[in-house]
N, C-alpha and C. Protein backbone atom coordinates (compact mmCIF):
# COMPACT_ATOMS: atom_id res chain seq x y z
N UNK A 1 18.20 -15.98 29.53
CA UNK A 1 17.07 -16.55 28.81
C UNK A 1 17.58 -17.49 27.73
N UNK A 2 16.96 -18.30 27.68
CA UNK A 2 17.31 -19.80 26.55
C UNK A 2 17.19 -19.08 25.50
N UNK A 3 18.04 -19.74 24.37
CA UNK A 3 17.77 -19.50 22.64
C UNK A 3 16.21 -19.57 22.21
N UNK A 4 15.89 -18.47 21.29
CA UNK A 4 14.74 -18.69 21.29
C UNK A 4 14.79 -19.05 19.56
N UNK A 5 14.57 -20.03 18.63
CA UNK A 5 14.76 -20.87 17.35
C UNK A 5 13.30 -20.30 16.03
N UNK A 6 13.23 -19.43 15.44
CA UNK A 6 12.20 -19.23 14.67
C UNK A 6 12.53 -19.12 13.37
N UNK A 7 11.68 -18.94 12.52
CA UNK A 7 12.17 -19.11 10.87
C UNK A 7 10.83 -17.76 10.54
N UNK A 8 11.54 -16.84 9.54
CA UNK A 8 10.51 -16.14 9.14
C UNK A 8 9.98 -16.29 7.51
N UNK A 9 8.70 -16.08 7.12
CA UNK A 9 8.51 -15.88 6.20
C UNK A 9 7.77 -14.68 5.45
N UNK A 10 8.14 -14.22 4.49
CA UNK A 10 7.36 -12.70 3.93
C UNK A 10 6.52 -12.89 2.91
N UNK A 11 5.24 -12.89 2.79
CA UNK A 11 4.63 -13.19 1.86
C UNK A 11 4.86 -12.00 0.77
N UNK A 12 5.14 -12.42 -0.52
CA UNK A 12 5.40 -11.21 -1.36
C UNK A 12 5.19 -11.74 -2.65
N UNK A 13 4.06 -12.90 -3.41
CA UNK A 13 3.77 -13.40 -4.31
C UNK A 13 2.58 -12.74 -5.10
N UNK A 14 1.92 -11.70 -4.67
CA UNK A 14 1.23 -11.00 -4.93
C UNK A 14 1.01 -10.18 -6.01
N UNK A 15 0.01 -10.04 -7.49
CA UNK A 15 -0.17 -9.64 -8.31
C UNK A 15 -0.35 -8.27 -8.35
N UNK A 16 -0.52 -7.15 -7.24
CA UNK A 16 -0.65 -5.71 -7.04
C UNK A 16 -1.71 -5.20 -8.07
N UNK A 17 -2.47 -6.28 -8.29
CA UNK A 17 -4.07 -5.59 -9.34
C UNK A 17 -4.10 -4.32 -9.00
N UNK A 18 -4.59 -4.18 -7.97
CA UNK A 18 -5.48 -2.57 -7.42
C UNK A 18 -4.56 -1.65 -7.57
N UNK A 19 -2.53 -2.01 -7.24
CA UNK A 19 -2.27 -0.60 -7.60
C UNK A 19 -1.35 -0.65 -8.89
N UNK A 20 -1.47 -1.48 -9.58
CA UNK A 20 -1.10 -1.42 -11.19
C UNK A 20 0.43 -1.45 -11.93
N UNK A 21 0.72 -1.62 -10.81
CA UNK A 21 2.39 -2.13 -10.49
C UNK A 21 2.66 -3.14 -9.48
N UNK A 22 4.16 -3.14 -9.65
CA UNK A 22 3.96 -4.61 -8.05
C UNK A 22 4.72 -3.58 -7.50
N UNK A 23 3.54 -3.55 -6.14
CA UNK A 23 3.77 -3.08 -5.13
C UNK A 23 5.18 -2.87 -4.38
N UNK A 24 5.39 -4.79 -4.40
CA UNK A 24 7.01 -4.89 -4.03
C UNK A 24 8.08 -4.17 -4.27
N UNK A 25 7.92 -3.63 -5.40
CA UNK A 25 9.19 -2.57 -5.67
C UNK A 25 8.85 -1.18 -5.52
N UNK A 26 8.07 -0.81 -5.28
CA UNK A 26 7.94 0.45 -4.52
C UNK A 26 8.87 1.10 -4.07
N UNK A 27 9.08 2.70 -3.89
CA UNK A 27 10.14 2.83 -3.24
C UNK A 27 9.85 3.73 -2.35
N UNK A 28 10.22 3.41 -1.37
CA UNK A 28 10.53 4.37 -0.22
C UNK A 28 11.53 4.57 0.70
N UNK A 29 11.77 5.98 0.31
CA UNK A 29 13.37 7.02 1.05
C UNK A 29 14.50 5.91 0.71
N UNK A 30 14.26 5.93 -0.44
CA UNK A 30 15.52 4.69 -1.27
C UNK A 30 14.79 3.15 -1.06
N UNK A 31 14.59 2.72 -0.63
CA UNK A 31 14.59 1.50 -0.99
C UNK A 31 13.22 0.79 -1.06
N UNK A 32 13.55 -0.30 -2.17
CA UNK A 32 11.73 -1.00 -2.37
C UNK A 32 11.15 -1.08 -1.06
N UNK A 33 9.89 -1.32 -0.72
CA UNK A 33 9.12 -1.97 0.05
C UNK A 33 9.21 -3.39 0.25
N UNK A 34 9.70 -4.14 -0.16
CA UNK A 34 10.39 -5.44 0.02
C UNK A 34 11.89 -5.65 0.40
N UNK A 35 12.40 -4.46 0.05
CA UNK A 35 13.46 -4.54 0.65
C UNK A 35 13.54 -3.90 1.95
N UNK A 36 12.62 -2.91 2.70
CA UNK A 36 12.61 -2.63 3.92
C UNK A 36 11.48 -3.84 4.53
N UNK A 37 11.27 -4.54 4.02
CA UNK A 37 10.81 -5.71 4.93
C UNK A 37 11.61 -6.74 5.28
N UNK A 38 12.53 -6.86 4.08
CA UNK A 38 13.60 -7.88 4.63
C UNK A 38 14.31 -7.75 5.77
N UNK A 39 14.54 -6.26 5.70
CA UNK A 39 15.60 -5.89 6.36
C UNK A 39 14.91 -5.12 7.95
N UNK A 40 13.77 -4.79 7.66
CA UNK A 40 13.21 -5.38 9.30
C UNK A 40 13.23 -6.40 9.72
N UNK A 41 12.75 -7.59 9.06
CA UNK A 41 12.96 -8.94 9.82
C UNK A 41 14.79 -9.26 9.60
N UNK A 42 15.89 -8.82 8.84
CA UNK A 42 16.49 -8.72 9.52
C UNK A 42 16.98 -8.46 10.65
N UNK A 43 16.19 -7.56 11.39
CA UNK A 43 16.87 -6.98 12.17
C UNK A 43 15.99 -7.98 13.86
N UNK A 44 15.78 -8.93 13.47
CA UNK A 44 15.54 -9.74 14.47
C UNK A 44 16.38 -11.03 14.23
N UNK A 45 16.18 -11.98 15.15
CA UNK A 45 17.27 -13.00 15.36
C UNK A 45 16.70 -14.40 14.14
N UNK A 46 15.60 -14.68 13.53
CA UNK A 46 15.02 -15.22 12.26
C UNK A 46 16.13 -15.68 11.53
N UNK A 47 15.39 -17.11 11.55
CA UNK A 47 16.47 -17.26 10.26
C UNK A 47 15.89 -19.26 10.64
N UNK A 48 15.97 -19.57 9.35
CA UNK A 48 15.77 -18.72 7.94
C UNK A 48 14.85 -17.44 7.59
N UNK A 49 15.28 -16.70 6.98
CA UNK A 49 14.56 -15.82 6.18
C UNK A 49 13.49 -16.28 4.79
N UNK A 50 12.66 -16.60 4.61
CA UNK A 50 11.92 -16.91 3.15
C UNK A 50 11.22 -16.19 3.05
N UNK A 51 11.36 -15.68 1.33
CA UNK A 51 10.72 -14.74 0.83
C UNK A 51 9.86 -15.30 -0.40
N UNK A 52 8.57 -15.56 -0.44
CA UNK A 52 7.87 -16.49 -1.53
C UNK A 52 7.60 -15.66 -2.36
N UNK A 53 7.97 -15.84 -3.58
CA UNK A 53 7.56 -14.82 -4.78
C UNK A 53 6.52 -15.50 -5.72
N UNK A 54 5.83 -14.81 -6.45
CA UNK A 54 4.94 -15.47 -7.59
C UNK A 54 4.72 -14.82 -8.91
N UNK A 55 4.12 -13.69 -8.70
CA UNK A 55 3.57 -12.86 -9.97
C UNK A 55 4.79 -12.38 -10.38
N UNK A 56 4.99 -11.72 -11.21
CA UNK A 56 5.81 -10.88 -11.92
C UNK A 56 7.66 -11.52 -11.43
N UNK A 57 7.33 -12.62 -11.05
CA UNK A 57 8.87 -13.33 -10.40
C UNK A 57 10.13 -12.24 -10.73
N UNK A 58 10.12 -12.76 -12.25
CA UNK A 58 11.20 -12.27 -13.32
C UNK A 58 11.58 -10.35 -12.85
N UNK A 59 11.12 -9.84 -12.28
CA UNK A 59 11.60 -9.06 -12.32
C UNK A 59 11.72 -8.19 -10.72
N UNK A 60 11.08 -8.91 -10.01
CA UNK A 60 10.99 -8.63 -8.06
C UNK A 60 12.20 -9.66 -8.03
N UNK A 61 12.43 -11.02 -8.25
CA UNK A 61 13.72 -11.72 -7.97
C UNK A 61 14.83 -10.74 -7.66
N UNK A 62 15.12 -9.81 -8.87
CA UNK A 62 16.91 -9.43 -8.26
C UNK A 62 16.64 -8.61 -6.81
N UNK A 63 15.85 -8.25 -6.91
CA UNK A 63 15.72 -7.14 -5.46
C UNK A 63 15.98 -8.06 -4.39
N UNK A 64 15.65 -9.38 -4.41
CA UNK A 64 16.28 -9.87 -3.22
C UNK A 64 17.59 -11.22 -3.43
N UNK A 65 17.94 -11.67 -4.99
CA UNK A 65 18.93 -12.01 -5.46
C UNK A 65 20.17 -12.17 -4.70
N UNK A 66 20.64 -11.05 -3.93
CA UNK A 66 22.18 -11.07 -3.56
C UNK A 66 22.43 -10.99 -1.76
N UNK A 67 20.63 -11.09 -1.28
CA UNK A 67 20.40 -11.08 0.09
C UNK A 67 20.58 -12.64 0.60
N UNK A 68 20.81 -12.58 1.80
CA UNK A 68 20.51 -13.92 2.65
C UNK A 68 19.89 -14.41 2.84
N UNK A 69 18.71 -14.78 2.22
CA UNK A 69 16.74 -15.38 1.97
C UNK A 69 17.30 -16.21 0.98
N UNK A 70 16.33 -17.34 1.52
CA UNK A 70 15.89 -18.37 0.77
C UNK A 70 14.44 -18.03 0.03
N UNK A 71 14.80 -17.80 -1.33
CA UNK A 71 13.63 -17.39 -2.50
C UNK A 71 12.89 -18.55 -2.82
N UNK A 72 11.44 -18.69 -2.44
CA UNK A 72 10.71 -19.86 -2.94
C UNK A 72 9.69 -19.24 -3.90
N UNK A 73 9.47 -19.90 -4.94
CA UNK A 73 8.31 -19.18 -6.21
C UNK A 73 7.23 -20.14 -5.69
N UNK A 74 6.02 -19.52 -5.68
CA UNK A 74 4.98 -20.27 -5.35
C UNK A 74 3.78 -20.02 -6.65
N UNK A 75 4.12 -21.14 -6.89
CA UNK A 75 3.46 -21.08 -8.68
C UNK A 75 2.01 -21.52 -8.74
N UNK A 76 1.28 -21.42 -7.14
CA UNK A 76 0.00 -21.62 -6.99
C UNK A 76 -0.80 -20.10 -6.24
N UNK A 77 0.29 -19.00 -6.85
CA UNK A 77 -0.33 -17.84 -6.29
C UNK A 77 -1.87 -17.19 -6.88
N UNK A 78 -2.00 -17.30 -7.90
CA UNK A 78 -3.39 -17.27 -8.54
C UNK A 78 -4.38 -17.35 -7.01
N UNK A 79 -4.02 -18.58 -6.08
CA UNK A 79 -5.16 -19.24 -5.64
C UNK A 79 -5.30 -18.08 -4.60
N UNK A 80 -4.34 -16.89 -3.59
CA UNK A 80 -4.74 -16.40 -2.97
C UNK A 80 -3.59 -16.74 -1.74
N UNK A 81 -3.94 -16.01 -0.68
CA UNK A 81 -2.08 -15.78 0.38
C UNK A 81 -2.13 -17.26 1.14
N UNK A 82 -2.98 -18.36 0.91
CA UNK A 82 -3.01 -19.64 1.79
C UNK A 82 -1.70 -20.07 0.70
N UNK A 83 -1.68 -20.12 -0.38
CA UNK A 83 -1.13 -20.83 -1.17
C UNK A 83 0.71 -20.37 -0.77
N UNK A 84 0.97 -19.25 -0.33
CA UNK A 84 2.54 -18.63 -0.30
C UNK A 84 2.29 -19.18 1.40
N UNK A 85 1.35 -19.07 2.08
CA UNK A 85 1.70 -19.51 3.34
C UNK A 85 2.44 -20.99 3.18
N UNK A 86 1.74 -22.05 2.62
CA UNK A 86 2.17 -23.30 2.82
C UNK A 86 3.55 -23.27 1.84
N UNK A 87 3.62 -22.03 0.97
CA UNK A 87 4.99 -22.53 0.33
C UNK A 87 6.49 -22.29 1.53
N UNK A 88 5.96 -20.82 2.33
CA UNK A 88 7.05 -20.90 2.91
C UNK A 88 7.00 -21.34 4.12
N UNK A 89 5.66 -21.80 5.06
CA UNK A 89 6.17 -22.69 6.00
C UNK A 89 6.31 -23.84 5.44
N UNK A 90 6.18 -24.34 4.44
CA UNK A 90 7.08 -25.74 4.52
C UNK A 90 7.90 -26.12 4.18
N UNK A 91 8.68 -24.88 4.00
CA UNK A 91 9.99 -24.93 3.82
C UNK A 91 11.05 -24.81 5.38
N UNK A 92 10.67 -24.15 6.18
CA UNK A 92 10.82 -23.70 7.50
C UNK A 92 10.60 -25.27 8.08
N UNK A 93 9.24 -26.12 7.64
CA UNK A 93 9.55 -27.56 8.27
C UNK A 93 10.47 -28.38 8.37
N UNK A 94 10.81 -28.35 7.03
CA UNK A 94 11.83 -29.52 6.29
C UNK A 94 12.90 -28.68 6.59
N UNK A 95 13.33 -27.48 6.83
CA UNK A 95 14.57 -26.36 7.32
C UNK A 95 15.58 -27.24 8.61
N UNK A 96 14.85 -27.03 9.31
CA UNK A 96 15.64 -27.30 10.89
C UNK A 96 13.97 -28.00 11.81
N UNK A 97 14.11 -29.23 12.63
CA UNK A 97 13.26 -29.29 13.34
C UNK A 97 13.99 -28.58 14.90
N UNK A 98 14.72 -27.82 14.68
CA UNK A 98 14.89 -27.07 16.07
C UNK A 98 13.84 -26.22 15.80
N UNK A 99 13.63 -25.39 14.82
CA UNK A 99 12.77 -24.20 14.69
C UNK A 99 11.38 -24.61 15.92
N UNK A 100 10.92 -23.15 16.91
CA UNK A 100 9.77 -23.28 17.34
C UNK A 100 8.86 -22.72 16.98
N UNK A 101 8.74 -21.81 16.18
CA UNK A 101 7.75 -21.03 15.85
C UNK A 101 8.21 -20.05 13.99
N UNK A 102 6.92 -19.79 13.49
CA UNK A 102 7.23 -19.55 12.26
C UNK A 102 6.83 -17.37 12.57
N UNK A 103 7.46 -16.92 11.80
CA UNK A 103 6.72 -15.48 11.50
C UNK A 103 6.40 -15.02 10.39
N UNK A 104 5.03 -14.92 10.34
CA UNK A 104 4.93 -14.41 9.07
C UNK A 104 4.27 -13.02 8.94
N UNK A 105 5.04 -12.52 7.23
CA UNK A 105 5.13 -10.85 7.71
C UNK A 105 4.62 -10.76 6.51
N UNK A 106 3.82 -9.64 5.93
CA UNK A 106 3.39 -8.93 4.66
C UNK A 106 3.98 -7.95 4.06
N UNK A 107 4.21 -7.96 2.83
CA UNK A 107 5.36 -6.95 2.39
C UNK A 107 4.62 -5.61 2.14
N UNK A 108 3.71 -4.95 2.85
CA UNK A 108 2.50 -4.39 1.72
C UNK A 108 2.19 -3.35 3.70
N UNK A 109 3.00 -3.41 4.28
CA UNK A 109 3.11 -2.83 5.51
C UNK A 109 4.23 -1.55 5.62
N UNK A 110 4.00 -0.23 5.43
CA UNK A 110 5.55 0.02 5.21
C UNK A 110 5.70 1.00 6.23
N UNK A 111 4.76 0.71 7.72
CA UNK A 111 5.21 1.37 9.06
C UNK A 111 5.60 -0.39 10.01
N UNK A 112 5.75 -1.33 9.09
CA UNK A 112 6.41 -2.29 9.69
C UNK A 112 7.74 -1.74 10.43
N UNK A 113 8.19 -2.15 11.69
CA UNK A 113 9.41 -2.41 12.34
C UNK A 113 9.90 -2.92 12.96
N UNK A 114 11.33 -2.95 13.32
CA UNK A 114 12.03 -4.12 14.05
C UNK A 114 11.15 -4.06 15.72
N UNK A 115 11.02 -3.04 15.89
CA UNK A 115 10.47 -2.84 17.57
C UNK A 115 8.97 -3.83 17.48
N UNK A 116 8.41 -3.57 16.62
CA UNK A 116 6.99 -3.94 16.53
C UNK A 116 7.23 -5.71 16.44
N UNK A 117 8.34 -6.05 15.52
CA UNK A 117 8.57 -7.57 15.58
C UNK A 117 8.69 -7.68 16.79
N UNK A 118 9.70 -6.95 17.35
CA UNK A 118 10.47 -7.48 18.93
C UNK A 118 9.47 -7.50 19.60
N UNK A 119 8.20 -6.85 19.98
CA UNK A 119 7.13 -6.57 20.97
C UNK A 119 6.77 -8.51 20.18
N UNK A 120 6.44 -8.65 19.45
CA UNK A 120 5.49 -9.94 19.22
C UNK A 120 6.24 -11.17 19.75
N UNK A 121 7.62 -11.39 19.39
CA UNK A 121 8.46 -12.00 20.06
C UNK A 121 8.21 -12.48 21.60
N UNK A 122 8.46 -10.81 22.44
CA UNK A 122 8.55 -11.32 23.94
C UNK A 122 7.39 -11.43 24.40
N UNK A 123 6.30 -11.44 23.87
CA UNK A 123 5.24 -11.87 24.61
C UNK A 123 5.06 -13.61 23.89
N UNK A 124 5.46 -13.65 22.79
CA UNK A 124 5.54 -15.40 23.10
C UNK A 124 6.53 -16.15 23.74
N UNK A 125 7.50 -15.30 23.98
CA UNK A 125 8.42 -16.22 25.03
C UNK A 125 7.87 -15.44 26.39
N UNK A 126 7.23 -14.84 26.69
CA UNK A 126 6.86 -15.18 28.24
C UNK A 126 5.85 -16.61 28.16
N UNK A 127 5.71 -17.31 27.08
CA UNK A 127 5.11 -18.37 27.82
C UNK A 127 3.76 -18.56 27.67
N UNK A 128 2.86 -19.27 27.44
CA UNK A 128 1.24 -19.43 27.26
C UNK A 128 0.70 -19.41 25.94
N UNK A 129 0.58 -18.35 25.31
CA UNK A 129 0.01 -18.64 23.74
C UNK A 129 0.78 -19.19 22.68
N UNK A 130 0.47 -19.73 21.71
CA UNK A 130 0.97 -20.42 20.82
C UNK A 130 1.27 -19.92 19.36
N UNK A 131 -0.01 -18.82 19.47
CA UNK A 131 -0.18 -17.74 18.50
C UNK A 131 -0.08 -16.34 18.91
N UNK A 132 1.09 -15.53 18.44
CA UNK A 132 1.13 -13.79 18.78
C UNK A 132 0.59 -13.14 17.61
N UNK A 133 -0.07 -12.40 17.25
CA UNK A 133 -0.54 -11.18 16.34
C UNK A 133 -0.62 -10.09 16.63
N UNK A 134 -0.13 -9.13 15.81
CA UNK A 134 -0.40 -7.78 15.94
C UNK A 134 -1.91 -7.52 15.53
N UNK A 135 -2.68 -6.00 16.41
CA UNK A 135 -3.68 -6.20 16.49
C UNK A 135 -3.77 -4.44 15.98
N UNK A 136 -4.77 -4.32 15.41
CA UNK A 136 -5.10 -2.59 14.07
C UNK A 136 -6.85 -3.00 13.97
N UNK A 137 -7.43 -1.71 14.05
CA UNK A 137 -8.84 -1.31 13.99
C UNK A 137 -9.52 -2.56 14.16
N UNK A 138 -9.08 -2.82 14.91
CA UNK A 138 -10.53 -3.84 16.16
C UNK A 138 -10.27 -5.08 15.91
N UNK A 139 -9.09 -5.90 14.75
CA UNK A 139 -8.89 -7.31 14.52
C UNK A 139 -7.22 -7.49 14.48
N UNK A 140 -7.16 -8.59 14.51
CA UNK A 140 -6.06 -9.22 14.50
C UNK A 140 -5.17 -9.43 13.20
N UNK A 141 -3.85 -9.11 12.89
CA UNK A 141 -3.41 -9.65 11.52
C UNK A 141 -2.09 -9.36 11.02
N UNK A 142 -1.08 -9.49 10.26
CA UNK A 142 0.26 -9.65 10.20
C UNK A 142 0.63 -8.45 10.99
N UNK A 143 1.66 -8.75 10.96
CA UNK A 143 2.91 -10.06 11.35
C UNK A 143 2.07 -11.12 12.20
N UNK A 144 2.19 -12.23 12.22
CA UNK A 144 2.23 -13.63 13.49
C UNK A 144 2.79 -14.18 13.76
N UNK A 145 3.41 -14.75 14.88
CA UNK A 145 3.53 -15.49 15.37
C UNK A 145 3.36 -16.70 16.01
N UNK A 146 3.57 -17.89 14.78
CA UNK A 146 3.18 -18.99 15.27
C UNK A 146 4.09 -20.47 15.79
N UNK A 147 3.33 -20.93 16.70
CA UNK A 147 4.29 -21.77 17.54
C UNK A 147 4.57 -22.96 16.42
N UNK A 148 5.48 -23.78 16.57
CA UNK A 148 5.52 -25.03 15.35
C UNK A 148 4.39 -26.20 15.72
N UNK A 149 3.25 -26.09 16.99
CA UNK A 149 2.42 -27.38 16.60
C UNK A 149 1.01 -26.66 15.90
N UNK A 150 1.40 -25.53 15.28
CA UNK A 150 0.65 -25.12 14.14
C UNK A 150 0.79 -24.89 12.57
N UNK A 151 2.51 -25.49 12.30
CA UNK A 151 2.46 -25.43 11.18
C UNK A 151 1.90 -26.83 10.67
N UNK A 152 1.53 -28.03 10.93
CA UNK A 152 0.37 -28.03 10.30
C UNK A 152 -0.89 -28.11 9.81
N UNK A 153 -1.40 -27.20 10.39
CA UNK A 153 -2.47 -25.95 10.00
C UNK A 153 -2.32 -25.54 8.71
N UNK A 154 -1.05 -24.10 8.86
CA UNK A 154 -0.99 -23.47 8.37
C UNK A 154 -0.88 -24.20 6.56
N UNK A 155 0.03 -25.47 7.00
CA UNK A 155 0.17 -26.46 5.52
C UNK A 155 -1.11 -26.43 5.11
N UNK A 156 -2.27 -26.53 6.05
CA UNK A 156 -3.44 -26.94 5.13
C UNK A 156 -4.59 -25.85 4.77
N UNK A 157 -3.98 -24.52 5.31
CA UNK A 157 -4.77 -23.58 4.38
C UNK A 157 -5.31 -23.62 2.81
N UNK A 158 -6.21 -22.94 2.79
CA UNK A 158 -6.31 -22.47 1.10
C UNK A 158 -7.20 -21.58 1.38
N UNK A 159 -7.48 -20.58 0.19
CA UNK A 159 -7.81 -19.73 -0.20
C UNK A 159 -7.28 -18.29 -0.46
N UNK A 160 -8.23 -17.27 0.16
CA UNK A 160 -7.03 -15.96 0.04
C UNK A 160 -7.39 -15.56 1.35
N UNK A 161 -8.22 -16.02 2.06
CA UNK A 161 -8.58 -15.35 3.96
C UNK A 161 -7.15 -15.89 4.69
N UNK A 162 -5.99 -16.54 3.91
CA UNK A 162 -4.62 -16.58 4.93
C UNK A 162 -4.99 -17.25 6.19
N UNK A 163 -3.98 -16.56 7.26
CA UNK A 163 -3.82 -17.41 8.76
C UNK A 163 -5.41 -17.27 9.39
N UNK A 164 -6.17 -16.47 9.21
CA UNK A 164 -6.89 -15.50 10.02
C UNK A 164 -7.68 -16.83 10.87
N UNK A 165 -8.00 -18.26 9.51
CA UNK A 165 -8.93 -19.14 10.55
C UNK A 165 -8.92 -19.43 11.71
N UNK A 166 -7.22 -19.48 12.08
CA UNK A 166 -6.61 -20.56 12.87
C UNK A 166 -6.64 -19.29 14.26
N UNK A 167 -6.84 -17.84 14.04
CA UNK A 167 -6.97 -16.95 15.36
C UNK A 167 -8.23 -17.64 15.87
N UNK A 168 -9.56 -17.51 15.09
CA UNK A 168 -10.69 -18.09 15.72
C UNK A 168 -10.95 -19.45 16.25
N UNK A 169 -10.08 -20.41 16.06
CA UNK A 169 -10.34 -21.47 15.98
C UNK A 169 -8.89 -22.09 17.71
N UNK A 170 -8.33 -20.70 17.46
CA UNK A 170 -7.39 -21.27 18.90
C UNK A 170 -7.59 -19.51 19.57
N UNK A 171 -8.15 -19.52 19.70
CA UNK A 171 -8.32 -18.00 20.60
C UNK A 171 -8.58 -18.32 21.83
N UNK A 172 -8.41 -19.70 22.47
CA UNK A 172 -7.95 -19.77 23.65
C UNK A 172 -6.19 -19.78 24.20
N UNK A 173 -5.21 -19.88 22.72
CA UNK A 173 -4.16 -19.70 22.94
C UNK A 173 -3.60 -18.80 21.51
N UNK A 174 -4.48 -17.69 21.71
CA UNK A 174 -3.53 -16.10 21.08
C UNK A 174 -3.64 -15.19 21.71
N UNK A 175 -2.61 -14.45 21.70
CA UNK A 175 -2.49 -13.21 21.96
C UNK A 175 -1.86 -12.75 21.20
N UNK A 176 -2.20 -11.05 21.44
CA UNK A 176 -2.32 -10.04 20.81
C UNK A 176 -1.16 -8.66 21.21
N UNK A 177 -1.20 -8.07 19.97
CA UNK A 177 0.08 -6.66 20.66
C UNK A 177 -0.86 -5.95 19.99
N UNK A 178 -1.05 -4.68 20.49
CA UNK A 178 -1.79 -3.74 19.82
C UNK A 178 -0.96 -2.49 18.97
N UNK A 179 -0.94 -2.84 17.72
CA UNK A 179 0.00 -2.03 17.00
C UNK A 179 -0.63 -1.11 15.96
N UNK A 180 -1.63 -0.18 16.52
CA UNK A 180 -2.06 0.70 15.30
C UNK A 180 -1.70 0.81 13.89
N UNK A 181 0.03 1.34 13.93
CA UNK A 181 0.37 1.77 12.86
C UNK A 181 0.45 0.74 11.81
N UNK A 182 0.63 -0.47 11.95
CA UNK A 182 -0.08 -1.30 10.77
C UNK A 182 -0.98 -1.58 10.43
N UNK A 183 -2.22 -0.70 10.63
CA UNK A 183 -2.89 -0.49 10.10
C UNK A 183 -2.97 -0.27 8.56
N UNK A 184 -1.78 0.90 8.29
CA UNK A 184 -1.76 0.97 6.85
C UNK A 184 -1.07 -0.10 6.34
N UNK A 185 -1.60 -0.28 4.88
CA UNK A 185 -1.28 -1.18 3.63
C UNK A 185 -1.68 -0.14 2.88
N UNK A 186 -0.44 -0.67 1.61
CA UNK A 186 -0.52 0.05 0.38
C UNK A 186 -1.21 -0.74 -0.82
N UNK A 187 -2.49 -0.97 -1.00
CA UNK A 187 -2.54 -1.70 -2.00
C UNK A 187 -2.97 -1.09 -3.08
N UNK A 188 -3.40 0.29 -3.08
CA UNK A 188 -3.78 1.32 -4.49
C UNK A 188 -2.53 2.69 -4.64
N UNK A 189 -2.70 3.35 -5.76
CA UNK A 189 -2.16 4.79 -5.43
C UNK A 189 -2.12 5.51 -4.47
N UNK A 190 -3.85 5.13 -4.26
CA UNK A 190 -4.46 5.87 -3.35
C UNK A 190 -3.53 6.02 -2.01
N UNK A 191 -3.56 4.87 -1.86
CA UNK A 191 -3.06 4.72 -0.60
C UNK A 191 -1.63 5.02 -0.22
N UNK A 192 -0.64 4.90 -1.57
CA UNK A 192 0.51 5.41 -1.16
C UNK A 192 0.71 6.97 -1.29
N UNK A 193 0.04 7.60 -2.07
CA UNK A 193 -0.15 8.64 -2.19
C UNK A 193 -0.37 9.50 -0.76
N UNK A 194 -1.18 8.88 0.07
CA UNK A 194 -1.74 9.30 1.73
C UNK A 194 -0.46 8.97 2.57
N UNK A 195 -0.10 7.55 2.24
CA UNK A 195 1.88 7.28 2.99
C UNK A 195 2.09 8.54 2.88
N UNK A 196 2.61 8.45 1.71
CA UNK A 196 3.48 9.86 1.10
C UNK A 196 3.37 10.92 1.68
N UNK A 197 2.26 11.66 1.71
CA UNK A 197 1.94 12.54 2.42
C UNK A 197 1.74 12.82 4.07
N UNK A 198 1.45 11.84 4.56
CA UNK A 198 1.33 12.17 6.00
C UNK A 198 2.55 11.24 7.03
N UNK A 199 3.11 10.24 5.99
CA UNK A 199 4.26 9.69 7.14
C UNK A 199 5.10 10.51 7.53
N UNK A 200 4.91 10.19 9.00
CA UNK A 200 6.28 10.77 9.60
C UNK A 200 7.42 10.34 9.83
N UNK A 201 7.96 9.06 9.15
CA UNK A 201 8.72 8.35 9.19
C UNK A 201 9.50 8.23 8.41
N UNK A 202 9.05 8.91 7.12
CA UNK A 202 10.04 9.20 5.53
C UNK A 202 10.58 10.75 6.09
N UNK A 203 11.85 10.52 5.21
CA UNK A 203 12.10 11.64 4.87
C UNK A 203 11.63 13.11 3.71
N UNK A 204 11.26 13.89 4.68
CA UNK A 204 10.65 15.05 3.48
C UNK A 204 11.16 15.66 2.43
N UNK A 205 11.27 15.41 1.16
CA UNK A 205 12.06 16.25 0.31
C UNK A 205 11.87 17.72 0.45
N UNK A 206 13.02 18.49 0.35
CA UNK A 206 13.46 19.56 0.73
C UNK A 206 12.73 20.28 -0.57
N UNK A 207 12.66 21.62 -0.50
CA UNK A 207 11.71 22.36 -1.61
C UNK A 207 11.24 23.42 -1.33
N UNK A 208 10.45 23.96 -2.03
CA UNK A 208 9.91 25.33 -1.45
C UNK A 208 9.40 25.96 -0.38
């Protein structure tokens, strides 16, 4: 099978209002939540890696400081996730015009994995859609996979509804992987609190 050329990006510019910290540094079974996102999309063939930061820069920066990502600050995060989309695909433009397709991943996923990337992958190299998404309680939504005669599109987003237009608007060329378990996001206590408790994927601290 031919080289297949993609650039990923992680949206991670995000103010974590609802859970009162930034999310990004979170930790789980050692390491932030941004740092097990990197290092899932490490673990695919991507590259460049971009990681767009915004809120709280000054202090999510070192966590990815000494990694192999290209760090872009997107100083129009106020406006909502269109604004980190166009920061890091257009960086991925001006990157390499070999690149064919962009991925973009949410840091705020923490049953993300390399298998779940790899599933989105080979169904866009078998050929036909232009757009891959993982698919959780009845809709479509990160990770994606998009081909490069959509980045730009993606340049001309705005708001905070992200990629989602461009599923409805080419849903004669997306497809879909059906991946339950990203379903969860952590965006309150609440919610990591329920991680915490029912993943089966952390390790259990030992105890009574």
């Amino acid at each position: 099978m031919t080289s297949f050329h993609f650039g990923a990006v992680i949206l991670a510019a995000g103010a974590s209002t609802r859970m009162g910290e930034p999310k990004q540094l979170l930790r789980l079974d050692g390491r932030t939540l941004l740092r097990r996102t990197v290092d899932t999309v490490f673990a695919s063939s991507a590259w460049p890696v971009v990681v767009v930061l915004g809120a709280r820069i000054d202090a999510i920066r070192p966590e990815v400081a000494r990694l192999p990502v290209l760090v872009v600050e997107n100083g129009e995060w106020k406006e909502g996730l269109a604004s980190s989309i166009r920061a890091g695909v257009g960086v991925l433009e001006t990157f390499s015009f070999l690149l064919e397709a962009a991925l973009l991943v949410a840091c705020d996923q923490p049953n993300l994995s390399a298998e779940a990337v790899a599933r989105l992958i080979s169904v866009y190299r078998q050929g036909g859609p232009s757009i891959v998404t993982a698919r959780y309680e009845g809709h479509s939504g990160p990770p994606a996979l998009f081909g490069r005669s959509h980045f730009h599109e993606l340049m001309g987003l705005r708001g905070s509804e992200g990629a989602r237009p461009l599923f409805a608007r080419h849903a004669d060329q997306l497809a879909t992987v059906d991946l339950p378990e990203l379903a969860t996001d952590l965006d309150t206590p609440e919610d990591l609190h329920k991680f915490l408790a029912t993943s089966p994927v952390l390790k259990k601290p030992s105890g009574d």
